[in-house]
Protein backbone atom coordinates (compact mmCIF):
# COMPACT_ATOMS: atom_id res chain seq x y z
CA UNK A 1 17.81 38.11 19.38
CA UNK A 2 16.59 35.16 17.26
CA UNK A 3 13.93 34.70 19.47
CA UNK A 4 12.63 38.35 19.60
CA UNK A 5 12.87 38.50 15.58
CA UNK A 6 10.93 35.10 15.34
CA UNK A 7 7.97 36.63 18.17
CA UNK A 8 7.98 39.58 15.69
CA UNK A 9 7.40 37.55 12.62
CA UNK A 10 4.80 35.63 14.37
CA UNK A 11 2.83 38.98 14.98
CA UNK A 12 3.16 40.28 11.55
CA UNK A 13 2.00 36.70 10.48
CA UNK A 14 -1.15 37.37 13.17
CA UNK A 15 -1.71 40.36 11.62
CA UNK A 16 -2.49 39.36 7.97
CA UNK A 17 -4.62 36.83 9.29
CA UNK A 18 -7.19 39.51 8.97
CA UNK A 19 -6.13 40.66 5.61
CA UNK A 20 -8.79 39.68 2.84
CA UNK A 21 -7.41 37.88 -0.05
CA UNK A 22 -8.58 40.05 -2.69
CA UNK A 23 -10.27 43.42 -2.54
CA UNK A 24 -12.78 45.34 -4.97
CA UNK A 25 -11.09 48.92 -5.96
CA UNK A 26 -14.41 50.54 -4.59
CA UNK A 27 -13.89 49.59 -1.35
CA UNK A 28 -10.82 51.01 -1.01
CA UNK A 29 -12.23 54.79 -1.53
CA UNK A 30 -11.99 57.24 1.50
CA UNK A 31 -13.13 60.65 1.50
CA UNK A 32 -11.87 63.61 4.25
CA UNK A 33 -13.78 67.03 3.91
CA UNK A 34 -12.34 70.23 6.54
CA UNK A 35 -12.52 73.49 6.74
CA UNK A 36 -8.93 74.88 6.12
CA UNK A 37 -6.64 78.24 6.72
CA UNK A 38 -7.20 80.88 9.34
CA UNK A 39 -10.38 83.24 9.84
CA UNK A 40 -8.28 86.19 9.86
CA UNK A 41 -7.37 85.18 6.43
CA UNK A 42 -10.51 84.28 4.98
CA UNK A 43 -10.55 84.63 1.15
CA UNK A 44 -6.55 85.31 0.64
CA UNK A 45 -4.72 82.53 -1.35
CA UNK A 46 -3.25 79.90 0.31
CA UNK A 47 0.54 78.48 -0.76
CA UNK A 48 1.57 75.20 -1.36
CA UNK A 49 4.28 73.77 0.73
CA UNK A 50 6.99 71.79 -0.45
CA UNK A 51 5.27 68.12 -0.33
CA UNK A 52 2.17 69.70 -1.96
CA UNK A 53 4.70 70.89 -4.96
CA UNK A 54 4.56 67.22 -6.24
CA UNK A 55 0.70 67.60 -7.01
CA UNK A 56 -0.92 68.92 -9.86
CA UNK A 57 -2.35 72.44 -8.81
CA UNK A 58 -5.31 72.69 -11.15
CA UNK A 59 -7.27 75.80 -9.61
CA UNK A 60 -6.31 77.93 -6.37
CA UNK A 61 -7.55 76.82 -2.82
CA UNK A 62 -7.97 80.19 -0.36
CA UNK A 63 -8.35 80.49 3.57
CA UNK A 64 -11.85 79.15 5.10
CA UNK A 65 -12.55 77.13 2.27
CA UNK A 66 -14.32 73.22 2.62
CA UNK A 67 -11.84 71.14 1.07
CA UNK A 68 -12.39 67.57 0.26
CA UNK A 69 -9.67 64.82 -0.17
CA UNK A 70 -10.32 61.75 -1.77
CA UNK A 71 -8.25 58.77 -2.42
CA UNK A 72 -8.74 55.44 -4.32
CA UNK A 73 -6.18 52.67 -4.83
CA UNK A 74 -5.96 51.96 -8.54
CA UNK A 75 -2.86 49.77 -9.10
CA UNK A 76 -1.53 46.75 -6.11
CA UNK A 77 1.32 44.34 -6.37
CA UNK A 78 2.25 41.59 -3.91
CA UNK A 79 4.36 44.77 -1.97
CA UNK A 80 3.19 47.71 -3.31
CA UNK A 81 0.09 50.33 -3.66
CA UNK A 82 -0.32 52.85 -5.82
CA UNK A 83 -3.31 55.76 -4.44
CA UNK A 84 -4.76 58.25 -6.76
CA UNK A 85 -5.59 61.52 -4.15
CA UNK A 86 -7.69 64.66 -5.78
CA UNK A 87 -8.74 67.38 -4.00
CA UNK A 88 -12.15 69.11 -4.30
CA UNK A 89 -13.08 72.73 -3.43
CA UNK A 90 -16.67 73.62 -2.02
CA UNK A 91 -18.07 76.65 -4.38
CA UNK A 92 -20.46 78.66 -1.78
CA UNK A 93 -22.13 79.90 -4.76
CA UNK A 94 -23.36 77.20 -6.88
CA UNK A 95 -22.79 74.68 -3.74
CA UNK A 96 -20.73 72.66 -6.28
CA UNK A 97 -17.12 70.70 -5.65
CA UNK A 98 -14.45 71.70 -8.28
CA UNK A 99 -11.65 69.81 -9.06
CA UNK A 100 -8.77 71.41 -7.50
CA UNK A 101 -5.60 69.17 -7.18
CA UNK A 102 -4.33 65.70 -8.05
CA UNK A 103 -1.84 63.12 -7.36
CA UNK A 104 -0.17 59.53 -7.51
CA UNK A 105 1.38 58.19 -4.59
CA UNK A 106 3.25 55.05 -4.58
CA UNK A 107 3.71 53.09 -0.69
CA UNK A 108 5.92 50.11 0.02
CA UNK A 109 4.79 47.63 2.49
CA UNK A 110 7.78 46.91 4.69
CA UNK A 111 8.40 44.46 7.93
CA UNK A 112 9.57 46.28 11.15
CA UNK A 113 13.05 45.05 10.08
CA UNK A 114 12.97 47.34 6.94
CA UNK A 115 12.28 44.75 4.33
CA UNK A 116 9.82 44.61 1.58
CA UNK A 117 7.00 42.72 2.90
CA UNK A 118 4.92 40.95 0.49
CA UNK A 119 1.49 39.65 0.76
CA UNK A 120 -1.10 42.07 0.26
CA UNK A 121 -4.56 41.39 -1.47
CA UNK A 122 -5.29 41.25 -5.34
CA UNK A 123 -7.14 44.57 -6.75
CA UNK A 124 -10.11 43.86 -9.16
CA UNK A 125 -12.49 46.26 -10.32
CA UNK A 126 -16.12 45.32 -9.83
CA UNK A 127 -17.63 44.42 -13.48
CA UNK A 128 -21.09 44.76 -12.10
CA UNK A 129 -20.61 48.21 -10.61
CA UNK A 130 -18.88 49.59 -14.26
CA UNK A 131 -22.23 48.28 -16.20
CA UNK A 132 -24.04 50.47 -13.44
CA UNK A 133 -21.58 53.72 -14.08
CA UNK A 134 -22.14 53.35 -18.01
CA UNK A 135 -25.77 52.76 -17.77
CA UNK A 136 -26.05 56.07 -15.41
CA UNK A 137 -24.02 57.88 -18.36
CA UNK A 138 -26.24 56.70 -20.88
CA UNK A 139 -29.12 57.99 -18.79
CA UNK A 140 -27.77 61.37 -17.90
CA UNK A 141 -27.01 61.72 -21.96
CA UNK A 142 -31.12 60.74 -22.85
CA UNK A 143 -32.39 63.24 -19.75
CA UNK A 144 -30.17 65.86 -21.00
CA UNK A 145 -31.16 65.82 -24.53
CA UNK A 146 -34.59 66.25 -23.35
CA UNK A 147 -33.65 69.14 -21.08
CA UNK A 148 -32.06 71.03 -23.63
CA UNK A 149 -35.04 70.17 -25.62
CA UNK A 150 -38.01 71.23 -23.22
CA UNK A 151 -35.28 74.75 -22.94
CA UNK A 152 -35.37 75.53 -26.47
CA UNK A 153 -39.17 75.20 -26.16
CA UNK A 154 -39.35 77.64 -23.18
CA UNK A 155 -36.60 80.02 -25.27
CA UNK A 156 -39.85 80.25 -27.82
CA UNK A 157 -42.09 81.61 -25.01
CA UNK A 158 -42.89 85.68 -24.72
CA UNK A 159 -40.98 87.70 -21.89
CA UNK A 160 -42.83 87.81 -18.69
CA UNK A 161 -43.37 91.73 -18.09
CA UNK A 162 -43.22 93.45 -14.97
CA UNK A 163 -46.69 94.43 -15.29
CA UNK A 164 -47.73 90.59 -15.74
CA UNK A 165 -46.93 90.14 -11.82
CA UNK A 166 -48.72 90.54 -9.12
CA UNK A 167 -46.00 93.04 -7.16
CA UNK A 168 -48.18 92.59 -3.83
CA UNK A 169 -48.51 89.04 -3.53
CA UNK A 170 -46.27 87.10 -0.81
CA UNK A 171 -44.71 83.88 -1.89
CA UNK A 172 -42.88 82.18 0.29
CA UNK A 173 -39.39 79.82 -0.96
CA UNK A 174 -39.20 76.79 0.55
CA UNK A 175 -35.63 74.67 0.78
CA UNK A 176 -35.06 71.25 1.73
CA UNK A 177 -33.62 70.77 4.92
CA UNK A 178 -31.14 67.72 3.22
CA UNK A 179 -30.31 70.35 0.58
CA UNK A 180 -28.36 72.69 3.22
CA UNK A 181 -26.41 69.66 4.72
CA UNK A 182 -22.81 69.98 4.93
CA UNK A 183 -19.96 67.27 5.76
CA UNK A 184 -16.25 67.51 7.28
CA UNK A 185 -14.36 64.50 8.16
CA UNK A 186 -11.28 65.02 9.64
CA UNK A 187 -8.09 62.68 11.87
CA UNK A 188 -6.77 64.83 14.88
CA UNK A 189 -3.30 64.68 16.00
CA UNK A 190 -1.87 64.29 19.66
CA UNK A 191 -2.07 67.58 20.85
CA UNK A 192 -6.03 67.59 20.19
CA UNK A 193 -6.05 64.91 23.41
CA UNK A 194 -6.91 65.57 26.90
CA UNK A 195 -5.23 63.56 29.96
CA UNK A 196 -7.62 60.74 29.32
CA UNK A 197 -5.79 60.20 25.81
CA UNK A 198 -9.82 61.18 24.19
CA UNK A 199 -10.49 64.22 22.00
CA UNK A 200 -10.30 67.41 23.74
CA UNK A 201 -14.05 68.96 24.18
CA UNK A 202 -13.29 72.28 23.13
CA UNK A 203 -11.01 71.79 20.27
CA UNK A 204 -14.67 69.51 19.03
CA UNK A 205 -16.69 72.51 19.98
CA UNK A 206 -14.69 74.77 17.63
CA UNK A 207 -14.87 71.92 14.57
CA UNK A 208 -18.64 72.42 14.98
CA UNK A 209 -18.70 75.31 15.15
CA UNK A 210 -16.76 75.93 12.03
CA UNK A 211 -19.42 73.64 10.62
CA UNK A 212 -21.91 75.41 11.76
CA UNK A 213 -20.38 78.59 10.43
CA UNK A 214 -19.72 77.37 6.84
CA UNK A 215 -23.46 75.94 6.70
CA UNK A 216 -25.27 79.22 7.47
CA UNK A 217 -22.61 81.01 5.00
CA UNK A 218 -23.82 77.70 2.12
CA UNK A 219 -27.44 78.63 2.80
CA UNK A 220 -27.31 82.66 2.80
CA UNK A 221 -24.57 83.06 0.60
CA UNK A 222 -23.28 85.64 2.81
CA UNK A 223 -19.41 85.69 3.91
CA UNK A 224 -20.32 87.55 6.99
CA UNK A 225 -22.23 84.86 9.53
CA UNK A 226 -21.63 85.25 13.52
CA UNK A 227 -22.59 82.24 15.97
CA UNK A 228 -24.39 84.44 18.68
CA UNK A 229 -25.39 80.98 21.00
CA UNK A 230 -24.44 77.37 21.28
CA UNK A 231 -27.65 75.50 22.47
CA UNK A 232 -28.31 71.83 24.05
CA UNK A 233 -24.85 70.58 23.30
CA UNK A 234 -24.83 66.79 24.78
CA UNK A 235 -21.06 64.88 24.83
CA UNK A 236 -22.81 61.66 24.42
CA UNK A 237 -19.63 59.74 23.44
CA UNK A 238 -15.93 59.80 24.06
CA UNK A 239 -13.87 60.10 20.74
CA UNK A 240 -10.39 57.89 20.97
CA UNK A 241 -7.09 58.89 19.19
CA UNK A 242 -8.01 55.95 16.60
CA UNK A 243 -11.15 57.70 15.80
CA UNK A 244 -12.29 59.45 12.07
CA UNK A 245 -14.71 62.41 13.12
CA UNK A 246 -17.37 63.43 10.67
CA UNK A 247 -19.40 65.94 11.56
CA UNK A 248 -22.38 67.20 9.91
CA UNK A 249 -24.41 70.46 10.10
CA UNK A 250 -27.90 71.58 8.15
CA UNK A 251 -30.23 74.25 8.96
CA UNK A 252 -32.65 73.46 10.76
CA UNK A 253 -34.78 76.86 11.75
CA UNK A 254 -34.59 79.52 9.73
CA UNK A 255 -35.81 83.90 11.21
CA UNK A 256 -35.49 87.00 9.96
CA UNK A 257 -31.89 87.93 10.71
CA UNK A 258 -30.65 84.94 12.38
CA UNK A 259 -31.17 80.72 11.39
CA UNK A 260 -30.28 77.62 14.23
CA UNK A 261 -28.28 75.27 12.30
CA UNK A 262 -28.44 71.48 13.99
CA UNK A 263 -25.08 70.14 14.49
CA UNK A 264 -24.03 65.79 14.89
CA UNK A 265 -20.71 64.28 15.19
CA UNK A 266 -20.28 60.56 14.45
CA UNK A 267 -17.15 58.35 15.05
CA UNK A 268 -15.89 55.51 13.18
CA UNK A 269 -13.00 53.40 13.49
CA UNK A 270 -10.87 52.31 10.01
CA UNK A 271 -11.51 48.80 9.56
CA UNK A 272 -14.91 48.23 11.43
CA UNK A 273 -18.39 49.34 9.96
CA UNK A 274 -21.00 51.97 10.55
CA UNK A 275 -20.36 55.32 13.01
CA UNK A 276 -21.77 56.13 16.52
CA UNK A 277 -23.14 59.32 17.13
CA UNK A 278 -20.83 61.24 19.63
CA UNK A 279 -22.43 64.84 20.40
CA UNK A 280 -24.70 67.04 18.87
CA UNK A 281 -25.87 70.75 19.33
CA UNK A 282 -27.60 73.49 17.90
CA UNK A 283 -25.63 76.89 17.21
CA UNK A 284 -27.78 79.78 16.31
CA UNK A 285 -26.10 81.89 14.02
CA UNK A 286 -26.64 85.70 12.84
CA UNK A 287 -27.29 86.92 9.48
């Protein structure tokens, strides 16, 4: 018994070996985006069960929405972390994030015998990167004085009358493909894995194409978008249990009643840099 509790401290001991003595409170942000509820449900308010009670419910979240979770460590003792989490809603309208939940969480670090285990890094907040937010505030406060003052001179200018326009000339509007671009990260759970222990193909396929989906509604603003084909699909990649998924879609071709929105998936694993790309496709998707 000794022995096995000694080989166990040795591995927690191994273990921190990796752990960096201090840590920049910027570093510790992480971001998950998914598409949430149930089609069949689509635009009816979804409840809060009982762990989401503890949070701060600051405007309703409904069924198909793109929901993004963020969290950022803001306090750390020698045993202890305290995580701010807020959640943001995606507004298909104005293509905006609001503000739609937030809480403090407070985790222990413990040894696998149940103790408090001490020894984790020392927070400090980058000085260099809080000159850079308030010199990005100042900036957005100078260009919007000048915006509202370049509006107040166009709030001088005459009406434009219908009679003013040319009725029969074509113009064509022109959107950036990065402006369309949507993101969803998302963790999986065990019953998303195949017999080889690696993400299951077709619970990916219906991720993208939820992505897919939820891009062509972004770009059209309409609520009712149908994927009519899924095109050059490659599985380039397997995706492991420890894997984070993001996927992203953007539009990519755009017809009269119908757009092909270009699909990639990327993997990364917590801890290591950079992503892989994994599998991509194209889904072409009615209007």
């Amino acid at each position: 018994m000794v022995l096995k509790k000694l080989a166990s401290t040795a591995k927690d001991a191994w273990r921190r070996r990796l752990m960096p003595a201090q840590i920049a409170s910027k570093d510790t942000r992480l971001g998950f985006a998914e598409i949430i509820g149930d089609e069949s449900l689509k635009g009816q308010l979804i409840r809060t069960g009982p762990i989401l009670e503890l949070m701060d419910l600051i405007k309703p979240v409904f069924h198909r929405d793109l929901i993004r979770l963020e969290g950022e460590v803001i306090n750390m003792s020698r045993s202890s972390i305290t995580i701010q989490c807020c959640g943001f809603r995606h507004d298909l309208q104005t293509g905006s994030y609001d503000r739609t939940h937030s809480a403090i969480v407070t985790f222990v670090a413990i040894n696998r015998f149940g103790k408090t285990q001490k020894g984790l890094p020392r927070l400090f907040d980058d000085e260099r990167e809080s000159r850079e937010k308030q010199d990005a505030a100042r900036k957005r406060k100078e260009l919007s004085g000048r915006w509202r003052a370049v509006q107040d001179e166009v709030d001088k200018l005459p009406f434009v009358k219908a009679s003013d326009l040319d009725l029969y000339e074509e113009k064509k509007e022109y959107v950036p493909v990065s402006a369309t671009e949507i993101e969803v990260r998302k963790r999986f759970l065990p019953k998303n894995l195949n017999v080889m222990n690696t993400l299951f193909g077709g619970d990916l396929l219906s991720w993208m194409d939820n992505a897919a989906i939820y891009c062509a509604r972004h770009f059209t603003k309409n609520e009712r978008m149908v994927t009519t084909s899924m095109n050059r699909v490659l599985f380039k990649l397997p995706i492991l249990a420890s894997n984070i998924v993001t996927v992203k879609a953007r539009v990519a071709n755009v017809r009269r009643t119908s757009l092909e929105v270009e699909v990639e998936v990327f993997v990364s694993t917590p801890g290591e840099p950079g992503m892989k790309k994994s599998h991509t496709g194209y889904f072409m998707v009615l209007n």
